[in-house]
C-alpha atoms as a PDB file:
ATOM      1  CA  UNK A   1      81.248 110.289 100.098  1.00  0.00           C
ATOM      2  CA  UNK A   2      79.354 111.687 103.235  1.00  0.00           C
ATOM      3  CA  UNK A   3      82.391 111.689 105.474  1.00  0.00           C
ATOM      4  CA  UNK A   4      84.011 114.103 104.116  1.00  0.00           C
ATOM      5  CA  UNK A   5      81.698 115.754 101.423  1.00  0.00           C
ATOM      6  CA  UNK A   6      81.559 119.166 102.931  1.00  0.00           C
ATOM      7  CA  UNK A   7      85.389 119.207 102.971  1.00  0.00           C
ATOM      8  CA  UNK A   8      86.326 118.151  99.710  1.00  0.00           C
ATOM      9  CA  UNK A   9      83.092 119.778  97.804  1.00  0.00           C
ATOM     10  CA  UNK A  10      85.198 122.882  95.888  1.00  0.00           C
ATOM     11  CA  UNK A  11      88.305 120.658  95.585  1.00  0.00           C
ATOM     12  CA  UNK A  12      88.452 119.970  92.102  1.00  0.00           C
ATOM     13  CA  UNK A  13      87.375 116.789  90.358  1.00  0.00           C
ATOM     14  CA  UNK A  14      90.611 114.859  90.469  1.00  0.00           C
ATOM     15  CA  UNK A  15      91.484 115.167  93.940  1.00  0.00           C
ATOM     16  CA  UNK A  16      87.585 114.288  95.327  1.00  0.00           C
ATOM     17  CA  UNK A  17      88.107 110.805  92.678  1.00  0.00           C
ATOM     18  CA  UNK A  18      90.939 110.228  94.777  1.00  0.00           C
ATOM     19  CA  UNK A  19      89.018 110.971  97.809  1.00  0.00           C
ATOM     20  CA  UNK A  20      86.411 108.692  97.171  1.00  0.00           C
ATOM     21  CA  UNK A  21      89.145 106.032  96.790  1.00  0.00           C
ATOM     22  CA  UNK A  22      90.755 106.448  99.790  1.00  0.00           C
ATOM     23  CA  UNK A  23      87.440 106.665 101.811  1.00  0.00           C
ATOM     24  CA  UNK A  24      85.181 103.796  99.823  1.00  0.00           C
ATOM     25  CA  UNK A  25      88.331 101.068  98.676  1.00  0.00           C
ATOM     26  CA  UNK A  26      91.277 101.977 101.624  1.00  0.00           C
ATOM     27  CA  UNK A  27      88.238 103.075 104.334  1.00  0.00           C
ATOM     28  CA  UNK A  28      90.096 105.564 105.897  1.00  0.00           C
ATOM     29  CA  UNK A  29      89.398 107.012 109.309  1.00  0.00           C
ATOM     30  CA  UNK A  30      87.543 110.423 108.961  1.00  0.00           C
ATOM     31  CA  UNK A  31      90.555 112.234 110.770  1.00  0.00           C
ATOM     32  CA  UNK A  32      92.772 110.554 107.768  1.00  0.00           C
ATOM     33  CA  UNK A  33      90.520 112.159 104.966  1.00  0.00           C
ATOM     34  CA  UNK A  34      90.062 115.040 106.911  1.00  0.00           C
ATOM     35  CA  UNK A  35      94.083 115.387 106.938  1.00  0.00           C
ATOM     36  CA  UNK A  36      94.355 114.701 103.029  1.00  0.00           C
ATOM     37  CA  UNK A  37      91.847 116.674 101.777  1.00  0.00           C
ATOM     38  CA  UNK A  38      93.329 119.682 104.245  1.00  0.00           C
ATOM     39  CA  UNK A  39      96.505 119.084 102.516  1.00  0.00           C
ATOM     40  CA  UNK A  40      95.124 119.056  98.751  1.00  0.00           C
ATOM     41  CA  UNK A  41      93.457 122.034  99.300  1.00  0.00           C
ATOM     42  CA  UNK A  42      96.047 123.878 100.732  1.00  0.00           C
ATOM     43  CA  UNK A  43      98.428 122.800  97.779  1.00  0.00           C
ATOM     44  CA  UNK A  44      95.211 123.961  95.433  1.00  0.00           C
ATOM     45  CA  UNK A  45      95.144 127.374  97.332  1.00  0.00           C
ATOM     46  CA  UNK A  46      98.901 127.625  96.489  1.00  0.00           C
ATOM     47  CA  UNK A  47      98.867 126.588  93.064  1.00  0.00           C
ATOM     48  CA  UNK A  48      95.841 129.212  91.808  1.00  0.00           C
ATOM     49  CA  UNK A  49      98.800 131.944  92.380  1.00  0.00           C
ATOM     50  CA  UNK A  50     100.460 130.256  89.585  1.00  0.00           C
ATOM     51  CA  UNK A  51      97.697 129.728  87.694  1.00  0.00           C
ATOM     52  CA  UNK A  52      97.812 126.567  87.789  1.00  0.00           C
ATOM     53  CA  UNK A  53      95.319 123.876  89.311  1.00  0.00           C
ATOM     54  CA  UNK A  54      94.696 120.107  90.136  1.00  0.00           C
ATOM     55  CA  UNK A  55      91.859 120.383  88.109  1.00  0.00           C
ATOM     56  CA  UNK A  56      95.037 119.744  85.520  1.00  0.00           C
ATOM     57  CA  UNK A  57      97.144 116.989  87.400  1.00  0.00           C
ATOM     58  CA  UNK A  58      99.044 116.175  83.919  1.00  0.00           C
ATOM     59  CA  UNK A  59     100.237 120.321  83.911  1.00  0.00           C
ATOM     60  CA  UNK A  60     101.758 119.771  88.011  1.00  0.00           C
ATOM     61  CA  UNK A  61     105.378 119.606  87.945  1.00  0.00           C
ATOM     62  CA  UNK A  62     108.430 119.183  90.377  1.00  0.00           C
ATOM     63  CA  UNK A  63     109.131 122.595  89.403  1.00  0.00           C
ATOM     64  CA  UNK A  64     104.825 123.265  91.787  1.00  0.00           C
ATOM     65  CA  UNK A  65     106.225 121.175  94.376  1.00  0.00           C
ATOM     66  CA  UNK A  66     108.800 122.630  95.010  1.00  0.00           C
ATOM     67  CA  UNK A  67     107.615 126.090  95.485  1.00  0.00           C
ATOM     68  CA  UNK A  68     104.975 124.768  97.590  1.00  0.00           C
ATOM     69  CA  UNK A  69     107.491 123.886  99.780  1.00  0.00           C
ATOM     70  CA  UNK A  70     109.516 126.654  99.782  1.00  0.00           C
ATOM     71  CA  UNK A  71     106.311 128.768 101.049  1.00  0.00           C
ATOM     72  CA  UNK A  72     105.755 126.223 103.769  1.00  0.00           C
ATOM     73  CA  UNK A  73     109.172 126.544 104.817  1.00  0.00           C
ATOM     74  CA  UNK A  74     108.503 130.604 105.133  1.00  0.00           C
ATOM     75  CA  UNK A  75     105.772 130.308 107.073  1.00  0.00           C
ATOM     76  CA  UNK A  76     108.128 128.298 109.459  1.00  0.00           C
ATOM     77  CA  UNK A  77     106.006 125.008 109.631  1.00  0.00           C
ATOM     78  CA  UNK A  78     107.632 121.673 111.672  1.00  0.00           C
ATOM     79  CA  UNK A  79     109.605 119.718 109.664  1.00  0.00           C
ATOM     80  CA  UNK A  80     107.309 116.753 110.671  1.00  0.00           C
ATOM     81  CA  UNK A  81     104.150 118.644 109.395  1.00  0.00           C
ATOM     82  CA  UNK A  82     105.927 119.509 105.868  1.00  0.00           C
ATOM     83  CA  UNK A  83     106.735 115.974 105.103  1.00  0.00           C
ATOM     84  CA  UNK A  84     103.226 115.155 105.877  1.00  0.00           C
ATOM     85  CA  UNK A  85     101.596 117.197 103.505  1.00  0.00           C
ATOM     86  CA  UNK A  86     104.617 116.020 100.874  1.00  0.00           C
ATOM     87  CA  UNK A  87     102.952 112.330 101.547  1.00  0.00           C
ATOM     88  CA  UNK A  88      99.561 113.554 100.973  1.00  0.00           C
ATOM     89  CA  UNK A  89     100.836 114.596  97.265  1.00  0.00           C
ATOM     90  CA  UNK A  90     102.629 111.509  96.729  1.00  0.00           C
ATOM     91  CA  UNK A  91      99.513 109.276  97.490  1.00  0.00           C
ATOM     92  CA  UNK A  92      97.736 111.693  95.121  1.00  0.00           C
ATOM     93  CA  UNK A  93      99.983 111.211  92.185  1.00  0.00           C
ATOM     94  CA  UNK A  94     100.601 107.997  92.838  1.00  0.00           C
ATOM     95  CA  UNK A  95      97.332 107.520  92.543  1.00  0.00           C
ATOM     96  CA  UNK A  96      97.004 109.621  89.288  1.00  0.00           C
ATOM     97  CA  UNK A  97      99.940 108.114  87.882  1.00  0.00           C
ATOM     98  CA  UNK A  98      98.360 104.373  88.315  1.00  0.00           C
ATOM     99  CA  UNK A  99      95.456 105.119  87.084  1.00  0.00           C
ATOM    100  CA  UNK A 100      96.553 107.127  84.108  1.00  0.00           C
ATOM    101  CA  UNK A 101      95.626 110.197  84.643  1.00  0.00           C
ATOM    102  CA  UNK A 102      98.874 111.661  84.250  1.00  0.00           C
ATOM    103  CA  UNK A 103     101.861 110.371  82.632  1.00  0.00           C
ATOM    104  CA  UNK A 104     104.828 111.472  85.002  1.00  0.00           C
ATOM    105  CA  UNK A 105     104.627 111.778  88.621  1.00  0.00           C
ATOM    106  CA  UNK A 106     105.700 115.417  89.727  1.00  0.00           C
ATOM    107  CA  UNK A 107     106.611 113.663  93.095  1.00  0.00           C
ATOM    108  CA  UNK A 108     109.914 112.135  91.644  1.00  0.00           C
ATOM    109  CA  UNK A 109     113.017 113.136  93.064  1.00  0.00           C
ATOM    110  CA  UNK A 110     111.359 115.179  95.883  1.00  0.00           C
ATOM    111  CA  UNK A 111     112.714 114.714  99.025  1.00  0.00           C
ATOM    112  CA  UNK A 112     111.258 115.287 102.543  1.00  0.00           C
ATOM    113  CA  UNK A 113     113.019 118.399 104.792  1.00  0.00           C
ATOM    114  CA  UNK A 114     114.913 116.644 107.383  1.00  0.00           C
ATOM    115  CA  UNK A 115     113.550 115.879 110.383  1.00  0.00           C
ATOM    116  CA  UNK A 116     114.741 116.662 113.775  1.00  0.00           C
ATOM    117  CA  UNK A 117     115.283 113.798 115.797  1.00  0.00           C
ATOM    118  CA  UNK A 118     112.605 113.700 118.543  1.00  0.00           C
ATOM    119  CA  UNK A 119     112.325 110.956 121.153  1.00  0.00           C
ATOM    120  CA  UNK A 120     108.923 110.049 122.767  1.00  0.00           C
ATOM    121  CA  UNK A 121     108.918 111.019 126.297  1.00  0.00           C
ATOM    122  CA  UNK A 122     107.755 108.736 129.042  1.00  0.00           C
ATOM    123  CA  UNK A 123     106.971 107.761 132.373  1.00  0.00           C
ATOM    124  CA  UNK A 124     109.595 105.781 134.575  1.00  0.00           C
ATOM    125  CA  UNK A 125     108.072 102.779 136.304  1.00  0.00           C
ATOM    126  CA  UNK A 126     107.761 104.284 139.592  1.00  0.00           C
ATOM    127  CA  UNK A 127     105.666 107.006 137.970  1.00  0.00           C
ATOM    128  CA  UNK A 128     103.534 104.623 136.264  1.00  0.00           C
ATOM    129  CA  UNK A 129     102.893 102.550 139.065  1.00  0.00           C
ATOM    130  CA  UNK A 130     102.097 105.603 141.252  1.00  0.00           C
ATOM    131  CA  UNK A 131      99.898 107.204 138.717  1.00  0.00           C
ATOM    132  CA  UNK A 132      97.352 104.283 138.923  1.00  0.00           C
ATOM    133  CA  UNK A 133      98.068 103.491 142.830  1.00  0.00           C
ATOM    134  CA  UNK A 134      97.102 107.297 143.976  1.00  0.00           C
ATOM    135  CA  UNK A 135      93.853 107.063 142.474  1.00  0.00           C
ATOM    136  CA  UNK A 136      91.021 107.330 144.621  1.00  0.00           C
ATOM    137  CA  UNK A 137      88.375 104.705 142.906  1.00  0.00           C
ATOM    138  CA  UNK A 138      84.913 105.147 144.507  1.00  0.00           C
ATOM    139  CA  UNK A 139      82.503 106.723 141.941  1.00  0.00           C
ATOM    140  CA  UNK A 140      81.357 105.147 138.695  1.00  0.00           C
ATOM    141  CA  UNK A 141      83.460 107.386 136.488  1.00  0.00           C
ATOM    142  CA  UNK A 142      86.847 106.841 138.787  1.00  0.00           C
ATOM    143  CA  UNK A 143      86.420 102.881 138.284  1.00  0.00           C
ATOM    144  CA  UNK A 144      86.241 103.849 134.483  1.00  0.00           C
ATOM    145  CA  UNK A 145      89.537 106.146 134.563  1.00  0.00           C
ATOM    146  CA  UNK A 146      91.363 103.712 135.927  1.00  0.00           C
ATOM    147  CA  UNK A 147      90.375 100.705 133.876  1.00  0.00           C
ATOM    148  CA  UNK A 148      91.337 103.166 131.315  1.00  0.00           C
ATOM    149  CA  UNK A 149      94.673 104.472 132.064  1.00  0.00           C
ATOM    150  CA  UNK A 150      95.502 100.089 133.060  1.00  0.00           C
ATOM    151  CA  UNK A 151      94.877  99.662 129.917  1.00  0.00           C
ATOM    152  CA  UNK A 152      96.442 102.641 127.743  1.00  0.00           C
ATOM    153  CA  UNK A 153      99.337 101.533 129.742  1.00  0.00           C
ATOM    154  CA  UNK A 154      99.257  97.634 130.334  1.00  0.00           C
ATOM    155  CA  UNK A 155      98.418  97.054 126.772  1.00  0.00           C
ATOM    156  CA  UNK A 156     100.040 100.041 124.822  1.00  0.00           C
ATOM    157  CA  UNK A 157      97.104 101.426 123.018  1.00  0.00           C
ATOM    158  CA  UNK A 158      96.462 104.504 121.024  1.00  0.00           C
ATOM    159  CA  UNK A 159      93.887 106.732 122.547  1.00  0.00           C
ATOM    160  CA  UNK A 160      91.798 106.467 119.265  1.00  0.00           C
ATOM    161  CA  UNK A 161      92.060 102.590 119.775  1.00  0.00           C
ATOM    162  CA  UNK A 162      90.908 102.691 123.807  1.00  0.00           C
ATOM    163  CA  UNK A 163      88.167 105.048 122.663  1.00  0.00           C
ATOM    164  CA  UNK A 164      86.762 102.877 120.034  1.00  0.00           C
ATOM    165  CA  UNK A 165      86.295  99.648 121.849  1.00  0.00           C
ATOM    166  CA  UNK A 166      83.372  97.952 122.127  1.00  0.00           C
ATOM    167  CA  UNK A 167      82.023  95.803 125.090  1.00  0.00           C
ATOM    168  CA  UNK A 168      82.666  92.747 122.703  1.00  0.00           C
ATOM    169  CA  UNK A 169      86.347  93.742 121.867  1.00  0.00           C
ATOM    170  CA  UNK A 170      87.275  92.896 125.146  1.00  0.00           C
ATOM    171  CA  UNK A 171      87.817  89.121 127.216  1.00  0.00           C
ATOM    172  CA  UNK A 172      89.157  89.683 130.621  1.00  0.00           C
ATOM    173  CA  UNK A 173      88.569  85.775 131.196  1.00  0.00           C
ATOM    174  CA  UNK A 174      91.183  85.551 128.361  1.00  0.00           C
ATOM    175  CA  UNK A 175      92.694  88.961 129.428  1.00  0.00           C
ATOM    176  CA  UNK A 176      92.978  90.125 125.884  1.00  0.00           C
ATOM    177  CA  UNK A 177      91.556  92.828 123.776  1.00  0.00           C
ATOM    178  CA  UNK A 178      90.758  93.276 120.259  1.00  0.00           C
ATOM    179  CA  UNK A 179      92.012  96.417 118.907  1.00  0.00           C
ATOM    180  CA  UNK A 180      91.352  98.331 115.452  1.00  0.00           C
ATOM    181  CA  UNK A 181      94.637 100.219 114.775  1.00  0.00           C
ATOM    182  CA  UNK A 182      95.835 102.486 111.825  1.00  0.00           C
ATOM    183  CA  UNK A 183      94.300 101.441 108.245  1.00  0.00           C
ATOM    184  CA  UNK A 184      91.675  99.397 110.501  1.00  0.00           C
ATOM    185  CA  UNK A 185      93.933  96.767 110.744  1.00  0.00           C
ATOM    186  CA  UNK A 186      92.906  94.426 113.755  1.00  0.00           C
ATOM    187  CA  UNK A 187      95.591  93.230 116.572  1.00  0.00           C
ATOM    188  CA  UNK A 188      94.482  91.134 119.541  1.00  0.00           C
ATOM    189  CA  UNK A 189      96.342  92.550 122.500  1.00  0.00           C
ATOM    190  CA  UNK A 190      97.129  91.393 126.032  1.00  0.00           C
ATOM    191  CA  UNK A 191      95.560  92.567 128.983  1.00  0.00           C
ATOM    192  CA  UNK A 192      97.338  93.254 132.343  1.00  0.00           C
ATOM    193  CA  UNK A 193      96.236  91.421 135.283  1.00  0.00           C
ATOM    194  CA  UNK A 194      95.738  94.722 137.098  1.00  0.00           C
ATOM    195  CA  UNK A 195      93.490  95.843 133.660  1.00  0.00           C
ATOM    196  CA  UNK A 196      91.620  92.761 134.172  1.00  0.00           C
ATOM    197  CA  UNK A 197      90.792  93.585 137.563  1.00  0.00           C
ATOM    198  CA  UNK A 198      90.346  97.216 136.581  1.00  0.00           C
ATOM    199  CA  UNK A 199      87.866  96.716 133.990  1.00  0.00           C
ATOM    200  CA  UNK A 200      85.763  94.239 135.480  1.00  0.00           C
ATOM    201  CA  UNK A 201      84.840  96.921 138.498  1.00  0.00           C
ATOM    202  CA  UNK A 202      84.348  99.209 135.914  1.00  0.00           C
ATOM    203  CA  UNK A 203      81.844  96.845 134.023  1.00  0.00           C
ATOM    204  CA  UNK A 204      80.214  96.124 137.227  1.00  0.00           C
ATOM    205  CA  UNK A 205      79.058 100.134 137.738  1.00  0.00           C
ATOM    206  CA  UNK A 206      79.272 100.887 133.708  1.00  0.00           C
ATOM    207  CA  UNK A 207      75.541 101.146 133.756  1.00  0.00           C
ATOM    208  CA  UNK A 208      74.838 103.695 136.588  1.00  0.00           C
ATOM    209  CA  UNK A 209      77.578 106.295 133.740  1.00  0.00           C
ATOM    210  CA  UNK A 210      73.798 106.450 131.800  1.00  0.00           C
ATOM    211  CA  UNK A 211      74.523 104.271 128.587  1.00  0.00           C
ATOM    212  CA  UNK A 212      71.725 104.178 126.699  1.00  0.00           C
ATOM    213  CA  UNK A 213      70.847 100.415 126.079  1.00  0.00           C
ATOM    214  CA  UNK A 214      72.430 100.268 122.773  1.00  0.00           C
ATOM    215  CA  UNK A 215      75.767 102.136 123.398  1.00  0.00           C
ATOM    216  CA  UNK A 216      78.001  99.378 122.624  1.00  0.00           C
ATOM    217  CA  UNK A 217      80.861 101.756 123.593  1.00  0.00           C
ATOM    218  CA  UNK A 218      83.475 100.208 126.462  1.00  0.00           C
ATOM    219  CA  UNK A 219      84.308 103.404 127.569  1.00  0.00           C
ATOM    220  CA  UNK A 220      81.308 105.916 128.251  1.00  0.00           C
ATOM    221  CA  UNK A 221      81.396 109.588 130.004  1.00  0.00           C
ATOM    222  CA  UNK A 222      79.024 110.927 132.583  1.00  0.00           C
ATOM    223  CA  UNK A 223      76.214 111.346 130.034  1.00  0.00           C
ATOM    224  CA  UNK A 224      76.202 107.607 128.781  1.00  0.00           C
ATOM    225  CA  UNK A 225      77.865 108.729 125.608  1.00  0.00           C
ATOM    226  CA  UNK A 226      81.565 107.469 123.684  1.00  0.00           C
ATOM    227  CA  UNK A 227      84.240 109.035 125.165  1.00  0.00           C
ATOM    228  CA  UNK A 228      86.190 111.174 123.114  1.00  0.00           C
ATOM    229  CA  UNK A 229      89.731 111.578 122.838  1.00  0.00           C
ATOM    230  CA  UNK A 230      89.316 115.569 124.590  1.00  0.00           C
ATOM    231  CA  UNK A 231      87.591 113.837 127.489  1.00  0.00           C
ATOM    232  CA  UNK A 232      90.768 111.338 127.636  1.00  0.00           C
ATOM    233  CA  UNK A 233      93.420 113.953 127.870  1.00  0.00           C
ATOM    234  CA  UNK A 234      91.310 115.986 130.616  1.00  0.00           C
ATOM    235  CA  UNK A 235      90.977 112.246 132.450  1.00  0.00           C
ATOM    236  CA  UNK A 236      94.560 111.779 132.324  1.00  0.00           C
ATOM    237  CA  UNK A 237      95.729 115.153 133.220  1.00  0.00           C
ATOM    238  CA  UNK A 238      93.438 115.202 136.475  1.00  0.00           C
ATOM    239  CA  UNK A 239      94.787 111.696 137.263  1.00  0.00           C
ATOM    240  CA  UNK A 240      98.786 112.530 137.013  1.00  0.00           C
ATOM    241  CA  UNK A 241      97.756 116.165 139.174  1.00  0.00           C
ATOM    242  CA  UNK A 242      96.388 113.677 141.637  1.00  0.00           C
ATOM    243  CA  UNK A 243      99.511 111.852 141.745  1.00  0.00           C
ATOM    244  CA  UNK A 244     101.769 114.423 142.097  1.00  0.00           C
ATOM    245  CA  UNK A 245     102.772 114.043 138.339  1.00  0.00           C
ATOM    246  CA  UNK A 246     103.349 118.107 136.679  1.00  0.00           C
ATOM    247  CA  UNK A 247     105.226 116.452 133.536  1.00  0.00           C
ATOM    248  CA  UNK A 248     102.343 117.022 130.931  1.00  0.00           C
ATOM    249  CA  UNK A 249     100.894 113.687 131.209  1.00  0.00           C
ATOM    250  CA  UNK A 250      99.311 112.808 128.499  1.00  0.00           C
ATOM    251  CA  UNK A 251      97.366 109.505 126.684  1.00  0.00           C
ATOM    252  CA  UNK A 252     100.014 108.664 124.656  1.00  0.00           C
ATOM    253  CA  UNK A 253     102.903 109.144 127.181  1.00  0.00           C
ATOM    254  CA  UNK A 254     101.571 106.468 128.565  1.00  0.00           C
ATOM    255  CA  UNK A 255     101.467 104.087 125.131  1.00  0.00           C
ATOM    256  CA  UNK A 256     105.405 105.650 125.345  1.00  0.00           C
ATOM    257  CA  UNK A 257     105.873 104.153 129.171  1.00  0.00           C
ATOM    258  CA  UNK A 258     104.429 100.528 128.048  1.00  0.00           C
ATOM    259  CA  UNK A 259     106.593 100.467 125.096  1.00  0.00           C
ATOM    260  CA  UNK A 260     109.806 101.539 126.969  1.00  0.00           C
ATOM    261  CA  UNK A 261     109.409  99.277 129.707  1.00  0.00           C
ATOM    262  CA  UNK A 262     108.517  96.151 127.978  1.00  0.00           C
ATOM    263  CA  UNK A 263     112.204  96.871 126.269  1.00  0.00           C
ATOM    264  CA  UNK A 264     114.020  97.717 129.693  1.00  0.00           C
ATOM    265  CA  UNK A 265     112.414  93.941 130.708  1.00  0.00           C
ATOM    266  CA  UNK A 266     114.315  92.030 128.397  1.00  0.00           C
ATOM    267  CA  UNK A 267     110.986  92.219 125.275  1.00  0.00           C
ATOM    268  CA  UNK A 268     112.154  91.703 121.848  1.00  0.00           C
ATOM    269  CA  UNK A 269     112.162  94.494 119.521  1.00  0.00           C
ATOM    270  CA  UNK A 270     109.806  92.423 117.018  1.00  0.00           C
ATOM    271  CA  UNK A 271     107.186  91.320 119.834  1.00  0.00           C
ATOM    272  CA  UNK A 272     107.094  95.027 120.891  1.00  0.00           C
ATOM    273  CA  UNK A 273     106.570  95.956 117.215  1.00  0.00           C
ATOM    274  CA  UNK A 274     103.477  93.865 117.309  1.00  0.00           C
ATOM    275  CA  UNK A 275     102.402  94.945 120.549  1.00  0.00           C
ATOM    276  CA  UNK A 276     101.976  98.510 119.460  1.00  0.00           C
ATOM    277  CA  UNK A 277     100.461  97.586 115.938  1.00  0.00           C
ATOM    278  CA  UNK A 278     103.836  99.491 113.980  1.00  0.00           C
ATOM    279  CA  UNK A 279     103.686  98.897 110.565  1.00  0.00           C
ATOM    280  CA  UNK A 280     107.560  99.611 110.430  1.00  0.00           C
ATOM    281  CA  UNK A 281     110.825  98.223 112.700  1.00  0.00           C
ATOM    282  CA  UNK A 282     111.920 101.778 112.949  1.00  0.00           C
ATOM    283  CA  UNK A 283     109.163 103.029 114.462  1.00  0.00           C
ATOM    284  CA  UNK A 284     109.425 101.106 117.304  1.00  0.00           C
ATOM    285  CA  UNK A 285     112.856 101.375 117.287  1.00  0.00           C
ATOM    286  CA  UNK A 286     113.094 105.221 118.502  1.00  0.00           C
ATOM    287  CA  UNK A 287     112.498 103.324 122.348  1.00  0.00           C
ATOM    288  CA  UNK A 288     116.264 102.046 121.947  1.00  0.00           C
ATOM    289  CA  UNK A 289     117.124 105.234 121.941  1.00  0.00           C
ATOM    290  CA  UNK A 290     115.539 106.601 124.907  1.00  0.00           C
ATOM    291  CA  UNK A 291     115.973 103.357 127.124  1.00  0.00           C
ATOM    292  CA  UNK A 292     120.427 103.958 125.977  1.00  0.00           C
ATOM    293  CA  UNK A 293     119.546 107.633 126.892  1.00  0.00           C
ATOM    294  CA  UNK A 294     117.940 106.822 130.506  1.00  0.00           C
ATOM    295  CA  UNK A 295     120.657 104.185 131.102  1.00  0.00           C
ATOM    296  CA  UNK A 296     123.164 107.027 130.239  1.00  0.00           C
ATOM    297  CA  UNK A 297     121.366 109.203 132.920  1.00  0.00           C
ATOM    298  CA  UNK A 298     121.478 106.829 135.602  1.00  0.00           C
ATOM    299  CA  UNK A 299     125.586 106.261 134.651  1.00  0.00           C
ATOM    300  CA  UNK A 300     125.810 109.936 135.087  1.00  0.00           C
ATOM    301  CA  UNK A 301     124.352 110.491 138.276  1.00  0.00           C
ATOM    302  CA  UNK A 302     125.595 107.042 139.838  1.00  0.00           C
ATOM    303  CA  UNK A 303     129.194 106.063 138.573  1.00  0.00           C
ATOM    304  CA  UNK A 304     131.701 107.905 140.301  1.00  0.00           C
ATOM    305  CA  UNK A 305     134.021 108.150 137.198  1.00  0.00           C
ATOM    306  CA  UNK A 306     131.330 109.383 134.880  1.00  0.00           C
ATOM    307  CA  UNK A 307     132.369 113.117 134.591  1.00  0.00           C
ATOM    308  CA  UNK A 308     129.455 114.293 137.215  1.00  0.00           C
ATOM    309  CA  UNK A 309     131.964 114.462 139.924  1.00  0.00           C
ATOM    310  CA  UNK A 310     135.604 115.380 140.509  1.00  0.00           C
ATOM    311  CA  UNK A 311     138.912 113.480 141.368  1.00  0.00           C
ATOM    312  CA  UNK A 312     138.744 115.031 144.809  1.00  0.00           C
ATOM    313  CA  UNK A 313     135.360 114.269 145.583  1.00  0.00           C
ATOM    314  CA  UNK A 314     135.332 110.958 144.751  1.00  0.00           C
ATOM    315  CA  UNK A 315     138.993 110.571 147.056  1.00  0.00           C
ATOM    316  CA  UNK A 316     136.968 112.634 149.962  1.00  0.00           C
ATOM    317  CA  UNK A 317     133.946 110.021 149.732  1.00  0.00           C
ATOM    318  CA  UNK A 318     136.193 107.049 150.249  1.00  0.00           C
ATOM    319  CA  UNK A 319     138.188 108.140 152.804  1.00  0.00           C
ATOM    320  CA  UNK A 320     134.797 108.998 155.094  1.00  0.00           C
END
């Protein structure tokens, strides 16, 4: 298992079988294994101070788990990032439990903390809009920014899934894109007229970026090379200074804008779900939330019976 051999080497034999699984049969992405085998081992780390180990999967009990929670919960961990490592030990005993390793699964009856509700921030339109029209586009690498912020926004894509295209995964004659989401599961995705446009004057100066001749990479930095998701944040972060956006612009605030917008244009709730490659309704469904929340904003401000302003004030305004 070369991706992830040097992190799952002194796990014990159990957990790297279930490793193997996950990265030969389920091929998941290196960040995925890296995440899992992160989690096991920190689970490991706890359960050696009761003497206990996964070397033993059949001797884990509800009784582990639940300690191992209560010490994440000391050392004050997000909710979010508890229930995480809870779903790395269910697909672990799940596993062990399917393939007979164990008898009982010690995941049973565990329940994940609850979580706090947090809503995806995004851009309004005018933001969005502004964001691409303040660019200045005259070098090589600002004709690539741009084709890449049209498209993080225009089509909704993950940053992993912008950085991983290929020259071949996209059709601007057809305007769509071919995208590898989560589990490598492949979505073809519309493209924006203005990412059309974008990424054709891109593709016209991609070369003079320093590709080698085989880089099959859509998306290159200044040395020829992929770009990486670090070089994406540091794109987008110039771009919104640029603009006169200070609101922590980031890659996936802009997946958030596309999402939320497609929604406050009339898009159903299942055609957005495909859009963004969700696996679940209720993912996509936290936008509802935030488009009833900006609506509730605007009522606030505008309406003169909202709360925002008094009796008098409103009697003052209509007798001026």
């Amino acid at each position: 298992m070369s991706s992830t051999a040097g992190t799952t080497k002194d796990l014990p034999e159990p957990v790297q079988v279930f490793m193997t699984y996950l990265d030969v049969e389920k091929r998941s992405s290196i960040a995925t294994l890296n995440s899992y085998a992160k989690d096991l081992s920190q689970f490991e780390e706890f359960l050696e101070t009761r003497k206990s180990s996964l070397a033993r999967p059949e001797k884990i009990s509800a009784d582990h788990v639940r300690g191992f929670l209560t010490r994440l919960h000391g050392q004050r961990l997000a909710k979010s990032t508890m229930s995480r490592k809870l779903s790395s030990l269910r697909s672990f005993f799940k596993y062990m439990t399917k393939h007979r390793f164990i008898a009982k699964d010690p995941m049973v009856g565990i329940r994940n903390p609850k979580q706090e509700i947090r809503h995806p921030r995004s851009l309004n339109v005018d933001q969005a809009v502004n964001l691409m029209d303040a660019q200045v586009v005259s070098e090589p690498a600002d004709k690539r920014d741009l084709a890449l912020a049209e498209m993080l926004y225009g089509s909704g894509l993950r940053v992993s899934e912008a950085v991983n295209l290929d020259l071949f995964d996209v059709d601007t004659s057809s305007a769509v894109v071919r995208v590898s989401g989560k589990g490598n599961k492949e979505r073809l995705s519309p493209l924006s007229d203005a990412s059309c446009r974008a990424v054709n004057d891109y593709l016209a100066v991609r070369a003079e970026l320093g590709p080698a001749i085989e880089e099959q990479a859509l998306f290159v930095g200044n040395r020829g090379g992929r770009l990486n998701r670090r070089q994406v944040n540091r794109i987008l972060a110039r771009m919104a200074e640029g603009a006169g956006l200070h609101e922590g612009v980031h890659p996936h605030m802009l997946r958030h804008s596309f999402a939320s917008h497609m929604l406050q244009s009339g898009a159903d709730m299942r055609s957005v779900q495909e859009l963004l490659g969700h696996e679940h309704l209720s993912t996509t469904q936290r936008y509802t939330h935030l488009n009833l929340q900006q609506i509730m904003n605007v009522y606030d401000k505008a309406h003169p019976l909202a709360g925002n302003q008094s009796p008098d004030a409103v009697k003052n305004e209509e007798e001026q």
